[in-house]
N, C-alpha and C. Protein backbone atom coordinates (compact mmCIF):
# COMPACT_ATOMS: atom_id res chain seq x y z
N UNK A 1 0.37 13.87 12.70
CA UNK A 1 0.02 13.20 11.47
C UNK A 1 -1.41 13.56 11.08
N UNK A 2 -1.81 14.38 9.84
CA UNK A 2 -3.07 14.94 9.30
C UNK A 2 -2.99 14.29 8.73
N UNK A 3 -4.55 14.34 8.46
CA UNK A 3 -4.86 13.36 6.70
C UNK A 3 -5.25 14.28 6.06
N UNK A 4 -4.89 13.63 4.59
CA UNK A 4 -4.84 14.56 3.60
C UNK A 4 -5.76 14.48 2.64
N UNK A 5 -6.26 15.17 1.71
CA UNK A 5 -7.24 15.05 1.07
C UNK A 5 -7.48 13.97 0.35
N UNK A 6 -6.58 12.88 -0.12
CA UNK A 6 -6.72 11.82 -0.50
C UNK A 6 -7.80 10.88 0.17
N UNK A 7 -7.77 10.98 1.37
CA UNK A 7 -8.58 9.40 2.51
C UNK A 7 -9.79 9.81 1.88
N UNK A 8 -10.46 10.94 2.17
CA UNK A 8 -11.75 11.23 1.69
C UNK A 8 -12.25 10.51 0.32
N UNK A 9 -11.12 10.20 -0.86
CA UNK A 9 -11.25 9.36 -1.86
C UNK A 9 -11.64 8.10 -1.73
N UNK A 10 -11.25 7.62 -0.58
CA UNK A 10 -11.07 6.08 -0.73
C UNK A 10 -12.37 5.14 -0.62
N UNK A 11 -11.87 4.34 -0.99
CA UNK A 11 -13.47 3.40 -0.81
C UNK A 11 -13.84 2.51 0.54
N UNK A 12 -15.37 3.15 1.40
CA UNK A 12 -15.65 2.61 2.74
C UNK A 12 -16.03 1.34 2.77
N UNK A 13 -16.19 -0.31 3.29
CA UNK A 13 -14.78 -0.35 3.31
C UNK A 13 -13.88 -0.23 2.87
N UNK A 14 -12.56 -0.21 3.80
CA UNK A 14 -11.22 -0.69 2.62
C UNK A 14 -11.48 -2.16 2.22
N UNK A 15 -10.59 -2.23 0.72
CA UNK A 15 -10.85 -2.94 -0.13
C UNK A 15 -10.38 -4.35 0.69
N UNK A 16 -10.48 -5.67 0.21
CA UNK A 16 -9.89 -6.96 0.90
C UNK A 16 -8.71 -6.97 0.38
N UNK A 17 -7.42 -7.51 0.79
CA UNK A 17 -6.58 -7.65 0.03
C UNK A 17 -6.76 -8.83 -0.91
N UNK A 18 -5.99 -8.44 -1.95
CA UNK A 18 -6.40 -9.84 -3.29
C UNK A 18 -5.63 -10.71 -3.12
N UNK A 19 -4.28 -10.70 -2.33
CA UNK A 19 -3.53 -11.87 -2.41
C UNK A 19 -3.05 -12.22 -0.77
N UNK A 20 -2.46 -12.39 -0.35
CA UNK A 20 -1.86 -12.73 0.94
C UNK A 20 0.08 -11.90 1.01
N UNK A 21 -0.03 -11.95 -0.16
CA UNK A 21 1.74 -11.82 -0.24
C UNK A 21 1.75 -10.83 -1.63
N UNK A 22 3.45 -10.58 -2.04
CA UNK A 22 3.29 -10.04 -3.62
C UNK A 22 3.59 -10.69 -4.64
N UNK A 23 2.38 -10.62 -5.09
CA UNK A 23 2.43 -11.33 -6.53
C UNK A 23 3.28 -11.33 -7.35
N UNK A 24 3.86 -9.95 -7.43
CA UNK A 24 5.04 -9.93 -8.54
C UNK A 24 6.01 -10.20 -8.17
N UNK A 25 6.74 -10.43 -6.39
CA UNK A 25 8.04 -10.85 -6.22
C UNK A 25 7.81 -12.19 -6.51
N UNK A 26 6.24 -12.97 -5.85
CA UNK A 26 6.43 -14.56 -5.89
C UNK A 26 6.54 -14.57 -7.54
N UNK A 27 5.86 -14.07 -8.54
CA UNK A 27 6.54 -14.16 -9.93
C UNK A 27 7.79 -14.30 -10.81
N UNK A 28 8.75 -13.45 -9.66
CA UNK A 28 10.05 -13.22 -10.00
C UNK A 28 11.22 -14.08 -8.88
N UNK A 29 10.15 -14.60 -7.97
CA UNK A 29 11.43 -15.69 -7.48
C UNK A 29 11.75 -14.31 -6.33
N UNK A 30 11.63 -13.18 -5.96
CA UNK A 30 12.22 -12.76 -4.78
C UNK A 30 11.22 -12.21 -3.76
N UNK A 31 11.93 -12.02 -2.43
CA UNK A 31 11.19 -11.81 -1.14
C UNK A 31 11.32 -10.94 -0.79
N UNK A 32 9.67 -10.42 -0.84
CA UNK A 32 9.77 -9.00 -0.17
C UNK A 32 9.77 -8.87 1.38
N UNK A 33 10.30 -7.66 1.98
CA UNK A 33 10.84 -7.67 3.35
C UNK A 33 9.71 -7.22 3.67
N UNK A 34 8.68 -6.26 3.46
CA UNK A 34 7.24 -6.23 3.97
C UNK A 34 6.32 -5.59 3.00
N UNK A 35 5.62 -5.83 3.30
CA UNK A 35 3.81 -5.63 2.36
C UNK A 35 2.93 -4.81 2.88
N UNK A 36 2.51 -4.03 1.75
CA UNK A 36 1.53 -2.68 1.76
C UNK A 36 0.65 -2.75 0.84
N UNK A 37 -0.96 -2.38 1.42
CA UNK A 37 -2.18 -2.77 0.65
C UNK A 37 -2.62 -1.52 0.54
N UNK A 38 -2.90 -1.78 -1.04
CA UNK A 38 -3.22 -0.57 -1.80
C UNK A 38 -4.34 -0.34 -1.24
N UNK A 39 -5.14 0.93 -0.52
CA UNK A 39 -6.63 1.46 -0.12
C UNK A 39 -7.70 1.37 -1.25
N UNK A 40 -7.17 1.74 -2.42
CA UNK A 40 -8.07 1.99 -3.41
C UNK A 40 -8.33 0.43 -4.20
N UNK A 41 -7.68 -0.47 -4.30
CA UNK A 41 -8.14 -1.45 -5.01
C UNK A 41 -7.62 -2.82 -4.33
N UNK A 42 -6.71 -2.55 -3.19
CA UNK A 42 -6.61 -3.90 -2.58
C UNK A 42 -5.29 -4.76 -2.97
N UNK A 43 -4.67 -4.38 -4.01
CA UNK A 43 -3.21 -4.93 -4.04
C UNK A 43 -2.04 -4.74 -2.97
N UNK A 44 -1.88 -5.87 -3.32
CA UNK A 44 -0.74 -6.11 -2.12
C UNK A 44 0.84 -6.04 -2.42
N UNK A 45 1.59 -5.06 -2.54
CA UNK A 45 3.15 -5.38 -2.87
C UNK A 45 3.83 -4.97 -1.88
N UNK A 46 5.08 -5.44 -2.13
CA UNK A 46 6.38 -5.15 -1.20
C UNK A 46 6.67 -3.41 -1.25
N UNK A 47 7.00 -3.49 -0.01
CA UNK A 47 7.96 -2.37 0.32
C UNK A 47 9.25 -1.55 -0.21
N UNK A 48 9.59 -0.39 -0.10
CA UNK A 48 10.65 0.36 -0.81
C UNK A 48 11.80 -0.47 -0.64
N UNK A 49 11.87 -1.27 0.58
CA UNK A 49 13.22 -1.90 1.41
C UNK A 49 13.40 -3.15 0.90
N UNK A 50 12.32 -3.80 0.00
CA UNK A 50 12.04 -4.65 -1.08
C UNK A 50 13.17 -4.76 -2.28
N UNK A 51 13.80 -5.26 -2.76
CA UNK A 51 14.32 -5.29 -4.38
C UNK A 51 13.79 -4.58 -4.98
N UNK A 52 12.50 -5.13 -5.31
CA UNK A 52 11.58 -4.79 -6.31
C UNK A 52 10.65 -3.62 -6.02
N UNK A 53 10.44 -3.15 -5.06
CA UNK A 53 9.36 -2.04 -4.41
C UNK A 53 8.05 -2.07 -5.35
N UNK A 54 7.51 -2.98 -5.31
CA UNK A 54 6.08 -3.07 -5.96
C UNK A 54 4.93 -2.55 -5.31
N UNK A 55 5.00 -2.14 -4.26
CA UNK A 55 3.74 -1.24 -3.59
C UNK A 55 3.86 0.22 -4.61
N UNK A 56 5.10 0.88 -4.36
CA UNK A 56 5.85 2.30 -5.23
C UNK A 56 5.07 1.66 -6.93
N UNK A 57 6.10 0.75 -7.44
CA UNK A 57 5.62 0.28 -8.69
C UNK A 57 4.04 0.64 -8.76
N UNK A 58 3.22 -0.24 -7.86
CA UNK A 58 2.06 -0.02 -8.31
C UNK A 58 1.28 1.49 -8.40
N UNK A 59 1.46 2.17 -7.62
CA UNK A 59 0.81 3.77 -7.78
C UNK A 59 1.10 4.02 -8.66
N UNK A 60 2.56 4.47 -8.95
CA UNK A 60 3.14 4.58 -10.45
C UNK A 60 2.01 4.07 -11.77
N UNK A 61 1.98 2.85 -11.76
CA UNK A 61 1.34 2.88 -12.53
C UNK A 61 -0.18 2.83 -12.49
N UNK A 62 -0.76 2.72 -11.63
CA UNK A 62 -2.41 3.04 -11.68
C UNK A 62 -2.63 4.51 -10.77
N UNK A 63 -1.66 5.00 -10.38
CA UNK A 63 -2.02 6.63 -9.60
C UNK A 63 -2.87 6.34 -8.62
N UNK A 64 -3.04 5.48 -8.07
CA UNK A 64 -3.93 5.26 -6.65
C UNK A 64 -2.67 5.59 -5.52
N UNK A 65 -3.35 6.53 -4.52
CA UNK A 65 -2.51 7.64 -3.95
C UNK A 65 -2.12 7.16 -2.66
N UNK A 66 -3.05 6.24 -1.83
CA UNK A 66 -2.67 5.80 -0.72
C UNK A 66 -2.44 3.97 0.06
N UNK A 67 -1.85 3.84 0.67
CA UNK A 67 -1.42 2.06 1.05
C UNK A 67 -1.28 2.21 2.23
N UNK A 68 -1.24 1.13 3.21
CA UNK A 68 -1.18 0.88 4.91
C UNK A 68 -0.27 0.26 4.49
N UNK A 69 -0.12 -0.12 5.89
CA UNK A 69 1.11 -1.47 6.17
C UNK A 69 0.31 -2.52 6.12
N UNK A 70 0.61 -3.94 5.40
CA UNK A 70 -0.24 -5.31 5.49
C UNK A 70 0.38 -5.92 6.10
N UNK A 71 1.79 -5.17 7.64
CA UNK A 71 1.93 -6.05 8.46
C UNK A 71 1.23 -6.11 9.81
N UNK A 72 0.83 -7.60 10.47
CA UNK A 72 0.14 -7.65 11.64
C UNK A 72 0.66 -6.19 12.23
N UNK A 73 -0.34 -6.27 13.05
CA UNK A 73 0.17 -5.01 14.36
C UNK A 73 0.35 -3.52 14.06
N UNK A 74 0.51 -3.21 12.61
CA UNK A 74 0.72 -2.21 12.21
C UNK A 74 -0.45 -1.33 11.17
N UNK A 75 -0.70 -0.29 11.55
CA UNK A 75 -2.31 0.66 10.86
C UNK A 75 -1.27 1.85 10.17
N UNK A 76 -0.16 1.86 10.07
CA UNK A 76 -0.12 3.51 9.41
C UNK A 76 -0.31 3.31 7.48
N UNK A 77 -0.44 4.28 7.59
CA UNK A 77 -0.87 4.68 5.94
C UNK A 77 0.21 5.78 5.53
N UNK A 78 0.39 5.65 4.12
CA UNK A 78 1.23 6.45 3.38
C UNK A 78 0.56 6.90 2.41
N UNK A 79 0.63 8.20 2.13
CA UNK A 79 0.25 8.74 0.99
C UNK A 79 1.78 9.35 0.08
N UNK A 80 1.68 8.19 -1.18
CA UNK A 80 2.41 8.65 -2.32
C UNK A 80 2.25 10.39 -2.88
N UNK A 81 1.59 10.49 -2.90
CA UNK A 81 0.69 11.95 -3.95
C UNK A 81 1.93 12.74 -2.56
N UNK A 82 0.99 13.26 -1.48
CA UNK A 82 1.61 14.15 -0.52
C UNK A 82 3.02 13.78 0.23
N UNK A 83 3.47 12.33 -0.33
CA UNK A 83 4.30 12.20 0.05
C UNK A 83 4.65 12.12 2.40
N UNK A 84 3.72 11.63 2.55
CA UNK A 84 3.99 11.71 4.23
C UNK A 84 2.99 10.50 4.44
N UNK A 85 3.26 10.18 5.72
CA UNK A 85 2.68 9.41 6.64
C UNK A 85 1.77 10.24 7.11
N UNK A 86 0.15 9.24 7.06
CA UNK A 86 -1.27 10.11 7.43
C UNK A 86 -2.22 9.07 8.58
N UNK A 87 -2.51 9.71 9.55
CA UNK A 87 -3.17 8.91 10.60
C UNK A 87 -3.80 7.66 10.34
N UNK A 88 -4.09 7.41 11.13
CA UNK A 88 -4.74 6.02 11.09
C UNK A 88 -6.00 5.64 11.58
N UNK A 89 -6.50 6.65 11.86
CA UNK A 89 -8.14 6.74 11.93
C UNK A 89 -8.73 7.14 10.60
N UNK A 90 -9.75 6.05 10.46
CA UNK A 90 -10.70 5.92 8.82
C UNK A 90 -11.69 7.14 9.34
């Protein structure tokens, strides 16, 4: 697992997350199965395995390229843009 030219973008620290959970499922009444925090600005949405996939949703629409997992125990990162899983050393 390389990192890709994206991490170098990101902002030192990573951002806080803004919510605890996703905003847009608790909006819509459904539960996401797990949560991924955006690197670049700190939003928090559900997963592909989600209904709604609002982590995906969100890049889409603001093009911010990379998210971790916001579950305990878990550090990997995804990059949308390159499409792969990228280490987990900052």
């Amino acid at each position: 697992m390389s990192d890709c030219p994206h991490i170098a973008e990101l902002p030192r620290p990573e951002p806080a997350p803004l919510t605890d959970t996703c905003p847009e499922c608790q909006a819509a009444g459904s539960h996401p199965v797990h949560l991924r925090l955006c690197l670049s600005c700190g939003h928090v949405g559900c997963c592909d395995s989600s209904p709604l996939r609002h982590a995906s949703r969100h890049h889409e629409d603001t093009g911010h390229p990379v998210m971790r997992s916001f579950e305990p125990g878990e550090s990997w990162r995804w990059c949308f843009v390159d499409q792969r899983i990228i280490g987990t050393d900052h």
